[in-house]
C-alpha atoms as a PDB file:
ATOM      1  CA  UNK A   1       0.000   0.000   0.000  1.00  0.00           C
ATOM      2  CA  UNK A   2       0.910   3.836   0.300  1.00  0.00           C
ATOM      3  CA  UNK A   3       2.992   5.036   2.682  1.00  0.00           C
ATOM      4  CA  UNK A   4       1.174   5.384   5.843  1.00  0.00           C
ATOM      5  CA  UNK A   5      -2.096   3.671   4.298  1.00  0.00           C
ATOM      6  CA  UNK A   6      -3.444   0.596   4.292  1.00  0.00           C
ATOM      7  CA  UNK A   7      -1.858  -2.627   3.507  1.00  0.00           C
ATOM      8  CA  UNK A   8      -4.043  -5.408   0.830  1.00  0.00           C
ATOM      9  CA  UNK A   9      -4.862  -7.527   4.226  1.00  0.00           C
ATOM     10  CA  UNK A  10      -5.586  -4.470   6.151  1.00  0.00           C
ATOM     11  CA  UNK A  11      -7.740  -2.933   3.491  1.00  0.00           C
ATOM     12  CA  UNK A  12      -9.634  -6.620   3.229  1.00  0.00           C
ATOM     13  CA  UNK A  13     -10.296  -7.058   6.729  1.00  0.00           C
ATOM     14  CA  UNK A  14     -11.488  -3.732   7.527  1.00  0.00           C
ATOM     15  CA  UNK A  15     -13.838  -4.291   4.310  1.00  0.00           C
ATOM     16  CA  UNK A  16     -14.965  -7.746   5.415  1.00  0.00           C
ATOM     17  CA  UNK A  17     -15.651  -6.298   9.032  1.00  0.00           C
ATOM     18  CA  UNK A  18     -18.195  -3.860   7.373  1.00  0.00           C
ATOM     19  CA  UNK A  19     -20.116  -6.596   5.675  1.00  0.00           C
ATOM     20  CA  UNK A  20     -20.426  -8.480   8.808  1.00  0.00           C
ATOM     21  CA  UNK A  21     -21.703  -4.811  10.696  1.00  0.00           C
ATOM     22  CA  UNK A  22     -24.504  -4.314   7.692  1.00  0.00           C
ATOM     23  CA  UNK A  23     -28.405  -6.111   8.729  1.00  0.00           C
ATOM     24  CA  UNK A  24     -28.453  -7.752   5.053  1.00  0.00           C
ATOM     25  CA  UNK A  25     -32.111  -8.484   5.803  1.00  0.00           C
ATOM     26  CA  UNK A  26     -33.118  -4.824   6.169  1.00  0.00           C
ATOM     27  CA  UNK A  27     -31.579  -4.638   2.896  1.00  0.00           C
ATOM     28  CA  UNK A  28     -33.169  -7.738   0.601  1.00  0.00           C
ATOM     29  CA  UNK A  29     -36.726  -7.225   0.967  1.00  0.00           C
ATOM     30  CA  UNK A  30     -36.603 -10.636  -1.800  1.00  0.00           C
ATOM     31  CA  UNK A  31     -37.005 -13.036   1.705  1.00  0.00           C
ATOM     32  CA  UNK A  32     -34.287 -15.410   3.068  1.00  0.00           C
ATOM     33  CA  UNK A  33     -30.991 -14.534   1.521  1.00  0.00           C
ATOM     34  CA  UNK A  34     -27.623 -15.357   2.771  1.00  0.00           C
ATOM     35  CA  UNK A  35     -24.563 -13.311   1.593  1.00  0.00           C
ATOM     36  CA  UNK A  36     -21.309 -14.951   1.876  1.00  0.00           C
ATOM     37  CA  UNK A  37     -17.847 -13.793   2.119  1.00  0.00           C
ATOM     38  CA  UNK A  38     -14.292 -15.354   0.991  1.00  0.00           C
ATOM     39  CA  UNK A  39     -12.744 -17.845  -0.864  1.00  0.00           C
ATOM     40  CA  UNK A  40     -14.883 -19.047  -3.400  1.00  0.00           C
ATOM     41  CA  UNK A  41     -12.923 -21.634  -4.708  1.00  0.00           C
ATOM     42  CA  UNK A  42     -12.583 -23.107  -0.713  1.00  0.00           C
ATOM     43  CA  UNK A  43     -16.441 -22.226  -0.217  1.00  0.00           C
ATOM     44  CA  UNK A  44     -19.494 -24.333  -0.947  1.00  0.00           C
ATOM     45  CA  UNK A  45     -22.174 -22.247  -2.687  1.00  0.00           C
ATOM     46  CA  UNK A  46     -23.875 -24.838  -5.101  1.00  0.00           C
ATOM     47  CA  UNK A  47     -26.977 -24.053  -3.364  1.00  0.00           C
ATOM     48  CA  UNK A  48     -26.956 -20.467  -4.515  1.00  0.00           C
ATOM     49  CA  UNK A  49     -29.546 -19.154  -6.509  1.00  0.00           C
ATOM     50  CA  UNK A  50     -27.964 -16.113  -7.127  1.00  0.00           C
ATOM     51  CA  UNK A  51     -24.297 -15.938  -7.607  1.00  0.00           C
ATOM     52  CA  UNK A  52     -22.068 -12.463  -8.865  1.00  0.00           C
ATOM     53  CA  UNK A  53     -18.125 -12.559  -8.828  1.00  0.00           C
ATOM     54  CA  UNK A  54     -16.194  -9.315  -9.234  1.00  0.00           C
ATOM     55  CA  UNK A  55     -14.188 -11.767 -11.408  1.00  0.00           C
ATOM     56  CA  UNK A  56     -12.410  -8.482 -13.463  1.00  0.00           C
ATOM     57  CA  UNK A  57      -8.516  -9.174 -12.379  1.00  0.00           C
ATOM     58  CA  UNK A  58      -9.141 -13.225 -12.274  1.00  0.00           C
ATOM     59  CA  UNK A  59      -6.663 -15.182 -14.356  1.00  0.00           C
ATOM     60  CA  UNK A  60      -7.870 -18.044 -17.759  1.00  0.00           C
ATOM     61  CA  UNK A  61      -6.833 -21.084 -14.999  1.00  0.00           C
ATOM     62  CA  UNK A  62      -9.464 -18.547 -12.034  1.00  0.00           C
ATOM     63  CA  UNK A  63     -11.942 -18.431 -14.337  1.00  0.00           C
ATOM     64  CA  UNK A  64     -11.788 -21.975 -15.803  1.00  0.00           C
ATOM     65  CA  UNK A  65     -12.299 -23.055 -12.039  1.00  0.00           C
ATOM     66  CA  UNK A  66     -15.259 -20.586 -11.363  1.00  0.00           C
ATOM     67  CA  UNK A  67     -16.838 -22.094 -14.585  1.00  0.00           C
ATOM     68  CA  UNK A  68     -16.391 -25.654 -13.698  1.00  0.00           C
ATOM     69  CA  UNK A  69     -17.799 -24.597 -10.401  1.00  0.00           C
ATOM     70  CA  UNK A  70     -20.888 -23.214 -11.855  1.00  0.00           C
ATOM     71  CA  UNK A  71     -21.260 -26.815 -13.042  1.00  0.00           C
ATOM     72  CA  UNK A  72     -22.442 -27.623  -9.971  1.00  0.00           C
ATOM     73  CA  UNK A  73     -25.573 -24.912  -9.488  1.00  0.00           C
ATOM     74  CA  UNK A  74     -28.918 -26.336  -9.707  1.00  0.00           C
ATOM     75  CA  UNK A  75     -30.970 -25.869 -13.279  1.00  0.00           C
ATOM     76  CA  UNK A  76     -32.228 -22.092 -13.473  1.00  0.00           C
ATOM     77  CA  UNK A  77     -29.648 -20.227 -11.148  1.00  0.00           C
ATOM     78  CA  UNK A  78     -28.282 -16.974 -12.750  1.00  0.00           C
ATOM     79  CA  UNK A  79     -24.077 -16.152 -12.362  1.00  0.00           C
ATOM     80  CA  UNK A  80     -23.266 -12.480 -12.763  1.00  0.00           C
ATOM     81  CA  UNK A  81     -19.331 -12.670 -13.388  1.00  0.00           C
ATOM     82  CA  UNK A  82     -16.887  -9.535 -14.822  1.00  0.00           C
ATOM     83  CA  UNK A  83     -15.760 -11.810 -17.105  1.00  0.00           C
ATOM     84  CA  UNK A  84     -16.705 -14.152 -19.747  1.00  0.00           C
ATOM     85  CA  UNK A  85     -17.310 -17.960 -18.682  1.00  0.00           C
ATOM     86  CA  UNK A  86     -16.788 -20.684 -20.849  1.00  0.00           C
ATOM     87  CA  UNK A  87     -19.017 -23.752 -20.101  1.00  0.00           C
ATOM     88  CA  UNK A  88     -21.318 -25.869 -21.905  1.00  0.00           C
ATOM     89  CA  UNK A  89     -23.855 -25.932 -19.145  1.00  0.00           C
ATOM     90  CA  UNK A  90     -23.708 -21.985 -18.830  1.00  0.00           C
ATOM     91  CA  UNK A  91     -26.801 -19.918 -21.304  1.00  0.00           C
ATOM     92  CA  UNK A  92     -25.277 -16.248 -21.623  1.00  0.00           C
ATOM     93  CA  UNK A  93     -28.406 -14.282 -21.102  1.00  0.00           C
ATOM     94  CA  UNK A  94     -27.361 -10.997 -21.406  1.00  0.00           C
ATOM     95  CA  UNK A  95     -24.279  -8.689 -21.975  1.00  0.00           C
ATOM     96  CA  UNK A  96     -23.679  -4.625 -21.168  1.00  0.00           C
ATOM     97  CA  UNK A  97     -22.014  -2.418 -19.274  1.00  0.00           C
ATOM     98  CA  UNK A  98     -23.369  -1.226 -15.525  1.00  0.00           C
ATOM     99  CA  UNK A  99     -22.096   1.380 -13.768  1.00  0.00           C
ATOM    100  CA  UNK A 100     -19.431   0.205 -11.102  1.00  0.00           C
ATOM    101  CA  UNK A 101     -18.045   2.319  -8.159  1.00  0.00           C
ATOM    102  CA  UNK A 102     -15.170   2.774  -9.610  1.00  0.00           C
ATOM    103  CA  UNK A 103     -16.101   3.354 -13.259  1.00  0.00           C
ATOM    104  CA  UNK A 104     -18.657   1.435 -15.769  1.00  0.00           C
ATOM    105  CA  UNK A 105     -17.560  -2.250 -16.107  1.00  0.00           C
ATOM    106  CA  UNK A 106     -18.975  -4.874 -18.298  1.00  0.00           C
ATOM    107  CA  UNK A 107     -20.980  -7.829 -16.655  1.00  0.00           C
ATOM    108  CA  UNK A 108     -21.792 -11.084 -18.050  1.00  0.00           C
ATOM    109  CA  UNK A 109     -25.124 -13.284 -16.932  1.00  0.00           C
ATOM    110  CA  UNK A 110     -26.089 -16.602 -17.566  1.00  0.00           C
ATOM    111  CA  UNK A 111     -28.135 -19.276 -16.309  1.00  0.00           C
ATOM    112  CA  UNK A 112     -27.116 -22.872 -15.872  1.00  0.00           C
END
C-alpha cells in the first residue's frame, strides 16, 4: 500500500468487518438470503440461486475453475461474473455495461 495507508490484508479485513456490521435483511426485501464472504474456490455455494463474482482481475486457470464450479448450481440459477465464462452448461443471457463504483464495467449473466 501507500505510505502510511493501508496494507491489501488491512484494506480486506477492515472491508470484510463492514459486511459483517450491515443487517443484510433490512436490505433484501426478496425473503431469506444469505450473503457470503471469501474464498470461493474453498467455499461451498452450489446451493446459490444467485451468484455475482467481481471476477475483473481473475486469471484463464481462475476463471476456468469458477466455470467448472458453476457446473455444480442447480438448473435455473443466474451467475453475474466480470468476465466471460466458458461452459457448456452456462446460457449467456445478457451482456452490457453497468455502472461500477469505480467506473462502468462490463458484466456477463447466464443461467445454468
Amino acid at each position: 500500500g501507500e505510505e502510511g495507508g493501508e496494507d491489501e490484508a488491512e484494506a480486506l479485513a477492515r472491508v470484510v468487518g463492514e459486511l459483517r456490521a450491515l443487517d443484510w435483511r433490512a436490505l433484501t426485501p426478496l425473503g431469506p438470503t444469505a450473503y457470503v464472504t471469501g474464498d470461493m474456490f474453498e467455499s461451498e455455494w452450489t446451493q446459490a440461486d444467485v451468484v455475482y463474482v467481481a471476477s475483473l482481475l481473475f486469471t484463464p486457470p481462475m476463471l476456468e475453475r469458477l466455470a467448472q464450479q458453476c457446473s455444480g448450481l442447480r438448473a435455473g440459477a443466474v451467475v453475474a461474473s466480470l468476465q466471460p465464462l466458458t461452459s457448456p452448461l452456462l446460457e449467456l443471457r445478457s451482456q452490457g455495461f453497468y455502472k461500477m463504483s469505480w467506473h462502468y464495467a462490463e458484466v456477463f449473466v447466464y443461467v445454468r
